[in-house]
C-alpha atoms as a PDB file:
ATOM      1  CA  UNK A   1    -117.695  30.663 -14.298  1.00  0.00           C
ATOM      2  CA  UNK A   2    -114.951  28.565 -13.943  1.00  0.00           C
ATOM      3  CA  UNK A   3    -113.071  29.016 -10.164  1.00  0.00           C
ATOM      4  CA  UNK A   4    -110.286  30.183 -11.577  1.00  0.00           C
ATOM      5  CA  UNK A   5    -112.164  33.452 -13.197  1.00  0.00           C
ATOM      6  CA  UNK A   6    -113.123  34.095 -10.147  1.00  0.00           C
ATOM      7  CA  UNK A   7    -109.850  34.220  -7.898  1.00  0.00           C
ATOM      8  CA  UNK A   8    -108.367  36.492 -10.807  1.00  0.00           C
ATOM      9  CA  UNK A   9    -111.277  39.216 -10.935  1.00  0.00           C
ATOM     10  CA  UNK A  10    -111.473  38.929  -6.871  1.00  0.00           C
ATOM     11  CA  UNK A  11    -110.116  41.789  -4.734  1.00  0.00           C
ATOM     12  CA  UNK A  12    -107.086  41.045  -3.043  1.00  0.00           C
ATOM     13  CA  UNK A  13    -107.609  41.022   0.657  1.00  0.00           C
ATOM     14  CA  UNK A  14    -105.241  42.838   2.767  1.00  0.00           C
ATOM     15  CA  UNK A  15    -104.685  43.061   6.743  1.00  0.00           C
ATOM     16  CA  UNK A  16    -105.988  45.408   8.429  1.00  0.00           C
ATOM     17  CA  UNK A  17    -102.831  47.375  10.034  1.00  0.00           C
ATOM     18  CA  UNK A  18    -105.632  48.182  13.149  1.00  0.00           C
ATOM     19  CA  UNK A  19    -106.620  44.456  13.616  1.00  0.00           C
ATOM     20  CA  UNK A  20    -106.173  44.385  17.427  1.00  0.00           C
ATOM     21  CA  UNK A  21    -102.657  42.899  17.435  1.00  0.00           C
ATOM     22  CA  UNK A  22    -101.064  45.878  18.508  1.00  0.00           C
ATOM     23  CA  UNK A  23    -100.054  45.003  22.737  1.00  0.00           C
ATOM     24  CA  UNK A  24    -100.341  48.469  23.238  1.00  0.00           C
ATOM     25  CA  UNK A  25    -103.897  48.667  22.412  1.00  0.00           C
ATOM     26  CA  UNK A  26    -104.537  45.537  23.879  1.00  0.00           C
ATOM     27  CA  UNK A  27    -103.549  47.207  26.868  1.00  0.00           C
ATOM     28  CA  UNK A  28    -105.739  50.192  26.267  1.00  0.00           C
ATOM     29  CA  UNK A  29    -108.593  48.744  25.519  1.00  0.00           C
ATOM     30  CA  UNK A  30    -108.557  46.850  28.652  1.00  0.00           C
ATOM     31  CA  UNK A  31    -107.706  49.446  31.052  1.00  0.00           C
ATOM     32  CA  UNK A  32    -110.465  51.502  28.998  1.00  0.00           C
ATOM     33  CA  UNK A  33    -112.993  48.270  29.474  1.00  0.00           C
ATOM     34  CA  UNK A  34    -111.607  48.122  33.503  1.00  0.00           C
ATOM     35  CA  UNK A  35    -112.717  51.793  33.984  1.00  0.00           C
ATOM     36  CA  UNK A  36    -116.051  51.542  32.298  1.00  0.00           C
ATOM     37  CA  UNK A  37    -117.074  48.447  34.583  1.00  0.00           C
ATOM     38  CA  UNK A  38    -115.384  50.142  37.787  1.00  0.00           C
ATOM     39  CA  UNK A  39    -117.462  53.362  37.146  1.00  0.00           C
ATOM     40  CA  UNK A  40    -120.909  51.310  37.112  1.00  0.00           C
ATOM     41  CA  UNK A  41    -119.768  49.452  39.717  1.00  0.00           C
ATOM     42  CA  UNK A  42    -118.827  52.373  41.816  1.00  0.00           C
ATOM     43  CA  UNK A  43    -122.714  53.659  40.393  1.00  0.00           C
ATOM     44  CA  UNK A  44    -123.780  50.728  42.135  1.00  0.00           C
ATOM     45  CA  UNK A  45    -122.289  50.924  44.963  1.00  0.00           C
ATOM     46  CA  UNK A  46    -123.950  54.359  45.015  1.00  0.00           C
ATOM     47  CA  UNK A  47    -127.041  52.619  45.419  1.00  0.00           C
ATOM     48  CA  UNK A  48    -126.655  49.601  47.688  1.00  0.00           C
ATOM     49  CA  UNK A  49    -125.304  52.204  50.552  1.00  0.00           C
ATOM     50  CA  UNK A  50    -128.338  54.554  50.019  1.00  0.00           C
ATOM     51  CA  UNK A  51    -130.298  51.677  50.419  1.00  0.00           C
ATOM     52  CA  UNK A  52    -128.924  50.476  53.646  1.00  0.00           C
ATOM     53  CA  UNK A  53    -128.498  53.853  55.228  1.00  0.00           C
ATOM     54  CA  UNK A  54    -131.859  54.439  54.110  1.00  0.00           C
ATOM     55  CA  UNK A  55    -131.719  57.728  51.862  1.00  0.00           C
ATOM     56  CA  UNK A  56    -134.053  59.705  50.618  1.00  0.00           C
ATOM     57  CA  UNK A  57    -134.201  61.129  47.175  1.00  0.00           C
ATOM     58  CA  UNK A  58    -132.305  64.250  47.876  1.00  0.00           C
ATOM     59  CA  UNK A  59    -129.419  62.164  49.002  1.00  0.00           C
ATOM     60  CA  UNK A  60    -129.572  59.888  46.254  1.00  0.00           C
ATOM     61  CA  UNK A  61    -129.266  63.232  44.091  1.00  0.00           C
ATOM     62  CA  UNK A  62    -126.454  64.654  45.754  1.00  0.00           C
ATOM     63  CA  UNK A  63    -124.349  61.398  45.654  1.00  0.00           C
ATOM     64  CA  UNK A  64    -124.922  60.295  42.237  1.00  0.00           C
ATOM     65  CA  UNK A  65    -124.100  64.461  40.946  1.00  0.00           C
ATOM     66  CA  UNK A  66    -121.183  63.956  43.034  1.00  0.00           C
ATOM     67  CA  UNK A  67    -119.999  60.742  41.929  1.00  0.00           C
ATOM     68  CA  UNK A  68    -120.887  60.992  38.417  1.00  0.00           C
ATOM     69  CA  UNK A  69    -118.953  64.530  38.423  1.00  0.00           C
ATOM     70  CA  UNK A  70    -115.883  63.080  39.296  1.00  0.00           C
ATOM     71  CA  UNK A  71    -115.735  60.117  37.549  1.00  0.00           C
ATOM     72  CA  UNK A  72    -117.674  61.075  34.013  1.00  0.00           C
ATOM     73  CA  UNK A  73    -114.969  63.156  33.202  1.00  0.00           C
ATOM     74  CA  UNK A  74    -112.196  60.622  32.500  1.00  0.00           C
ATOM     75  CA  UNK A  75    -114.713  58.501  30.945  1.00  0.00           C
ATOM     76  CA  UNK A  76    -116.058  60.844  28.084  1.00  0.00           C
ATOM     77  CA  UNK A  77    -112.474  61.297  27.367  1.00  0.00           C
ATOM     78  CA  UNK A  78    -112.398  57.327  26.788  1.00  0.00           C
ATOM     79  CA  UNK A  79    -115.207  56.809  24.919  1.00  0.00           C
ATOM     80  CA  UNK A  80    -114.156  59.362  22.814  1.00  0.00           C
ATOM     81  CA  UNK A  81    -110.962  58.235  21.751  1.00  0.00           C
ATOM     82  CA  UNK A  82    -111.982  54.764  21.130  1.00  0.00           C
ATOM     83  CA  UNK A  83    -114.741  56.612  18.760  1.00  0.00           C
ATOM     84  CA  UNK A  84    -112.237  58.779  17.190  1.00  0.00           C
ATOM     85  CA  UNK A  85    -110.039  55.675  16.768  1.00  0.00           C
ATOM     86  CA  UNK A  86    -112.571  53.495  15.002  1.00  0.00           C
ATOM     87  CA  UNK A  87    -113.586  56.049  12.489  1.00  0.00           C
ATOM     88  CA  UNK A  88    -110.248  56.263  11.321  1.00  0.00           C
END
């Protein structure tokens, strides 16, 4: 096949209208990746102050439930969108 058979029966490439350049999602996307790092940081942090105030189990429980309550919320709602986005 010669090359020019080729570049006629090729598909035509478009842009993707969703390829990122958008400053708005920019902006989401990295408040959405901020939030994701801050909440296992914050589970971290969960752990290095049971660690030196020497919790038991129970307390470990308790703080994580707590902690994870508060902050899951906003982050299921993130994850979700972003999954909702990409299918579309």
């Amino acid at each position: 096949m010669k090359e020019e058979e080729i570049n006629e029966n090729s598909p035509e490439i478009k842009p993707n209208e969703k390829d990122g350049s958008d400053p708005k999602e920019n902006t989401r996307s990295k408040i959405a990746t901020l939030y994701l790092w801050c909440f296992f940081a914050v589970i971290l942090l969960v752990f290095i102050t049971g660690c030196c105030k020497d919790f038991g189990v129970d307390d470990y429980k308790d703080l994580i439930l707590t902690v994870s309550g508060v902050l899951t919320g906003p982050l299921g709602f993130i994850v979700g969108y972003y999954f909702k986005a990409s299918k579309e």
